[in-house]
N, C-alpha and C. Protein backbone atom coordinates (compact mmCIF):
# COMPACT_ATOMS: atom_id res chain seq x y z
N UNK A 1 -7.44 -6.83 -118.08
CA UNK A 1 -8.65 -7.21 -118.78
C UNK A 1 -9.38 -5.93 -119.15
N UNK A 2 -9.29 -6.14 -120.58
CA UNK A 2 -10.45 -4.86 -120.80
C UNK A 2 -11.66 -4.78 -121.87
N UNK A 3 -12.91 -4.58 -121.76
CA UNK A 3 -14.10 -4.61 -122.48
C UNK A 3 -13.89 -4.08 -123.58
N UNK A 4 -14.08 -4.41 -124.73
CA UNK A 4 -14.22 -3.84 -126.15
C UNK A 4 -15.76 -3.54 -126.80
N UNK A 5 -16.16 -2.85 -127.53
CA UNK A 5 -17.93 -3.05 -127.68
C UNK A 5 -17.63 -2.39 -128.69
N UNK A 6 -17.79 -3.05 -130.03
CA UNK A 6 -17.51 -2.32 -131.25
C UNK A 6 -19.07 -2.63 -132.65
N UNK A 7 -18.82 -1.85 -133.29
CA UNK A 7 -19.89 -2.47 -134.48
C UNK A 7 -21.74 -1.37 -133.87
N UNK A 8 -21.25 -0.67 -132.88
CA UNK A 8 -22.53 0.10 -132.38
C UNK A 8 -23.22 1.12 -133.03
N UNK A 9 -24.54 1.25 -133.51
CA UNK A 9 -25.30 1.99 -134.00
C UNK A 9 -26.08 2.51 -133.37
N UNK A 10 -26.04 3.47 -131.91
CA UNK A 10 -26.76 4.34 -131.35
C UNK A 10 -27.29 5.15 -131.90
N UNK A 11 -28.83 5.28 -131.63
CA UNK A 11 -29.52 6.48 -132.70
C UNK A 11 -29.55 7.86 -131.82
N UNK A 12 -29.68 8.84 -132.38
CA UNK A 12 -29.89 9.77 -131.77
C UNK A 12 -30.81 9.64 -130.57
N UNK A 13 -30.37 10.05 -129.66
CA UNK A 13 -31.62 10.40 -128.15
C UNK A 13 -31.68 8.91 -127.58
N UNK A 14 -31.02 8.48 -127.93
CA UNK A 14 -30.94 6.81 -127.24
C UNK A 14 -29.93 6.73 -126.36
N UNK A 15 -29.75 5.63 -125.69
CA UNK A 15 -28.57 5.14 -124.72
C UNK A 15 -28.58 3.63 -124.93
N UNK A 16 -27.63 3.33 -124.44
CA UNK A 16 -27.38 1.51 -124.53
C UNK A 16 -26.42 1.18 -123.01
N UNK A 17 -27.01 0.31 -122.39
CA UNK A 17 -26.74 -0.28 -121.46
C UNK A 17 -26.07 -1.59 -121.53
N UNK A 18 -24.47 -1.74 -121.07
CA UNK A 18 -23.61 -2.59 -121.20
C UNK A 18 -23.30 -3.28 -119.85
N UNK A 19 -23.12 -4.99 -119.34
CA UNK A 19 -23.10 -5.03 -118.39
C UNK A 19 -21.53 -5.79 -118.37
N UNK A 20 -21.31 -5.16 -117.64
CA UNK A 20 -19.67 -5.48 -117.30
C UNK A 20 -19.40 -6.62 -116.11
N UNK A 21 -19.97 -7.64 -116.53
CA UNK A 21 -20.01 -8.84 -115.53
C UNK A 21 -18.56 -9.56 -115.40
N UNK A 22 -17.46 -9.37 -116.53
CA UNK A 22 -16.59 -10.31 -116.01
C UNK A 22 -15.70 -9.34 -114.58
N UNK A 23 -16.24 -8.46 -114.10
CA UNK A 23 -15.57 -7.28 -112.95
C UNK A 23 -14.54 -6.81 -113.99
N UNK A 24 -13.75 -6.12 -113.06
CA UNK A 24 -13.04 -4.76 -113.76
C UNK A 24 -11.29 -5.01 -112.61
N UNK A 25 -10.75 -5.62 -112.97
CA UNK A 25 -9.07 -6.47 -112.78
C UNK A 25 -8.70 -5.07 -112.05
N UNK A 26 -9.08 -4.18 -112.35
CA UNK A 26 -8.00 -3.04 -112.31
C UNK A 26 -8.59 -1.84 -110.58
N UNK A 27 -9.44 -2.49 -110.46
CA UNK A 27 -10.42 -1.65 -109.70
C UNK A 27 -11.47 -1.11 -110.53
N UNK A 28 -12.58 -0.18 -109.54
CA UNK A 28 -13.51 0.26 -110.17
C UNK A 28 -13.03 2.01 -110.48
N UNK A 29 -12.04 2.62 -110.03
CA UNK A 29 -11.63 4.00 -110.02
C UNK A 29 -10.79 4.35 -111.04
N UNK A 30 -10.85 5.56 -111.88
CA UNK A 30 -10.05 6.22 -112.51
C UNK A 30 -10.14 5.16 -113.58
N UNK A 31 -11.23 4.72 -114.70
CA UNK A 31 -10.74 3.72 -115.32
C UNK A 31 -11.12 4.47 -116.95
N UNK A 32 -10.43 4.82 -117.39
CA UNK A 32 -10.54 5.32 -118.90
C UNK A 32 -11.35 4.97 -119.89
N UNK A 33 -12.09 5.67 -119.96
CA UNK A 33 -13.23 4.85 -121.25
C UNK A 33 -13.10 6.02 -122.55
N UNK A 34 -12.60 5.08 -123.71
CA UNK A 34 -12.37 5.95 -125.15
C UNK A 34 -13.46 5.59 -125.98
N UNK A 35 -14.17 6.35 -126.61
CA UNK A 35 -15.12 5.71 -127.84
C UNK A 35 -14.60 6.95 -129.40
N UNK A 36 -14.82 5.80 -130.53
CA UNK A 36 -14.33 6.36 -131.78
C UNK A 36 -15.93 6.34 -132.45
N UNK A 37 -15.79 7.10 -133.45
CA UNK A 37 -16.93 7.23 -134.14
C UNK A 37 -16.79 7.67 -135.35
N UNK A 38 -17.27 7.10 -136.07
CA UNK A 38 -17.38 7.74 -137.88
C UNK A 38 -18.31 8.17 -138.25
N UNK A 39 -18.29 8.61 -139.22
CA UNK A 39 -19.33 9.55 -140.44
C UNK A 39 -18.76 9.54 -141.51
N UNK A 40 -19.11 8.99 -142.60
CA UNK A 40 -18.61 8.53 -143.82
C UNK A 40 -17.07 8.48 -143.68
N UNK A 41 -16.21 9.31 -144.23
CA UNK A 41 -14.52 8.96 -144.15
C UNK A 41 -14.21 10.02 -143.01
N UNK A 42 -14.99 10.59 -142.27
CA UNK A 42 -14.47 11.62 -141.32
C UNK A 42 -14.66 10.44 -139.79
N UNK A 43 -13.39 10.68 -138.96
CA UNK A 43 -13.66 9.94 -137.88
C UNK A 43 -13.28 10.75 -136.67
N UNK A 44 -13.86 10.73 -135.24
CA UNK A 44 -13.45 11.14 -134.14
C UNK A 44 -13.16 10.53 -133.10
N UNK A 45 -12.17 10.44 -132.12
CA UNK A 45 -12.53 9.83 -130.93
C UNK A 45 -12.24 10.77 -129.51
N UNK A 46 -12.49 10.26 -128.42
CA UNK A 46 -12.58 10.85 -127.13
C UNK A 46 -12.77 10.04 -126.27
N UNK A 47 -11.99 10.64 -124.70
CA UNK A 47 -11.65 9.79 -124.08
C UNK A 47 -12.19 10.66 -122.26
N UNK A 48 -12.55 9.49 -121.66
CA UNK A 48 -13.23 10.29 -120.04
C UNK A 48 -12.69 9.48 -119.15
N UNK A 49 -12.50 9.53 -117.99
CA UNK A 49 -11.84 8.57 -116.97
C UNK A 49 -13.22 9.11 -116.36
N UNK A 50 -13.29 7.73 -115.38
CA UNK A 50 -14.77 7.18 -115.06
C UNK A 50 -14.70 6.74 -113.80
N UNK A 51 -15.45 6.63 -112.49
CA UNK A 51 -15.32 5.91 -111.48
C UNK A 51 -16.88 5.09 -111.71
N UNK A 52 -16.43 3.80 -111.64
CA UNK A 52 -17.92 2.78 -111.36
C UNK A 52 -17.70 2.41 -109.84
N UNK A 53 -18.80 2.00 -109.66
CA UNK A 53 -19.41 1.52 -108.73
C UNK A 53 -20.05 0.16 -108.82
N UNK A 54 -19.32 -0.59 -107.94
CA UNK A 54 -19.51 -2.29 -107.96
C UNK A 54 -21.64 -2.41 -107.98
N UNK A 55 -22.23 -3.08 -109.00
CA UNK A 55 -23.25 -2.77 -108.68
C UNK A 55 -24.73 -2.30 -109.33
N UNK A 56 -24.23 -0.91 -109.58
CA UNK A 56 -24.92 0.26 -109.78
C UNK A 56 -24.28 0.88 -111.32
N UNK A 57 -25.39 1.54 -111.97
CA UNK A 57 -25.55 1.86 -113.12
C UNK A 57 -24.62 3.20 -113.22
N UNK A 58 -23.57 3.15 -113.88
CA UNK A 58 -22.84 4.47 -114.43
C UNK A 58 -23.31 5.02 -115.70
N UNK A 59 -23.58 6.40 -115.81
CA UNK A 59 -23.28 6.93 -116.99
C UNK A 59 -22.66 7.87 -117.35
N UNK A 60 -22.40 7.67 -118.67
CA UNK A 60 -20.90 8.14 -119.30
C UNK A 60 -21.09 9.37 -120.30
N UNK A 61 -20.93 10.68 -120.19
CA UNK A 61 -21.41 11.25 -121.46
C UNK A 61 -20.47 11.65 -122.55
N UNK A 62 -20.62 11.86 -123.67
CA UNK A 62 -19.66 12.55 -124.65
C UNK A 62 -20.31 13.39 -125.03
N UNK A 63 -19.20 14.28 -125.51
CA UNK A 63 -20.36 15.44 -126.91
C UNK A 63 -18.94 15.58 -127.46
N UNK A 64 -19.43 15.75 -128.89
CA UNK A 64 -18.83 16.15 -130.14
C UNK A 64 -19.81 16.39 -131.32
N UNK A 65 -19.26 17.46 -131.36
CA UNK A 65 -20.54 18.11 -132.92
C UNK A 65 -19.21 18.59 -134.20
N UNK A 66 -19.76 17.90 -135.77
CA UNK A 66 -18.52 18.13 -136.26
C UNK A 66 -19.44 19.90 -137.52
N UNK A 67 -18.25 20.25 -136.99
CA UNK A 67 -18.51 22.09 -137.40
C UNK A 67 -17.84 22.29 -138.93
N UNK A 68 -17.62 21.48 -139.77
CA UNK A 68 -16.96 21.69 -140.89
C UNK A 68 -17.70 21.14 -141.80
N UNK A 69 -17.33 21.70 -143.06
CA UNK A 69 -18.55 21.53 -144.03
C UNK A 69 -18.40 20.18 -144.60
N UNK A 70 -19.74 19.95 -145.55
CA UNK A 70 -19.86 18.41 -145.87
C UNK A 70 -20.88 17.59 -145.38
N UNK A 71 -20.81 16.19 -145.75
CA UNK A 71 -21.80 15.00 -145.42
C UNK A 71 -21.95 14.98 -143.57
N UNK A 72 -20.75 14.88 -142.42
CA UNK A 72 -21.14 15.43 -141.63
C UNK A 72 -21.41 16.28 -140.84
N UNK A 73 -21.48 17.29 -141.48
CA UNK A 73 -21.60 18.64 -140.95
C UNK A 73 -23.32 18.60 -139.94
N UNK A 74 -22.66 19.04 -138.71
CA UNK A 74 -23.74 19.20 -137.56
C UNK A 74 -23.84 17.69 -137.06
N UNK A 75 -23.56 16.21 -137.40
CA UNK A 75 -23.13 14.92 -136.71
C UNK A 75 -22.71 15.26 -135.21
N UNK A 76 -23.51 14.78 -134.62
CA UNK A 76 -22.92 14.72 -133.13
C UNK A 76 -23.08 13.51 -132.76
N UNK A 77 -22.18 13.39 -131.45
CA UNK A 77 -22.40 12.04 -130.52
C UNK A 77 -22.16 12.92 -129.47
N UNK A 78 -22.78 12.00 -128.87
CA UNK A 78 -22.95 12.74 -127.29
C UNK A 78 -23.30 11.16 -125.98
């Protein structure tokens, strides 16, 4: 079983809180979390292995800043 959360528009300096109620099949350790992201036709993704905790609030960080010229030039997620 695994959570999907797609269609997200995080603004800069924000966070979003997801609650993962149906539990996690696999355990709570070593569990891979990938997120993709676009900017007009340029896309990135990245990937973190994660330990949760039955419970209690995890957070997850990314960073990516795109360094090449164009519409997203300086775009980050984080």
């Amino acid at each position: 079983m695994g959570y999907e959360f797609s269609n997200l528009n995080i603004e800069f300096g924000s966070s979003q809180t997801f609650s993962l109620n149906k539990g996690m099949s696999g355990g709570y350790s070593n569990i891979n979390v990938d997120i993709n992201f676009t900017c007009g036709t340029r896309s990135w993704s990245a990937s973190n292995t994660v330990n949760f905790k039955q419970g209690d609030v995890t957070t997850i960080n990314f960073l990516h800043c795109d360094s090449t010229l164009g519409y997203c030039r300086g775009v980050c997620f984080e």
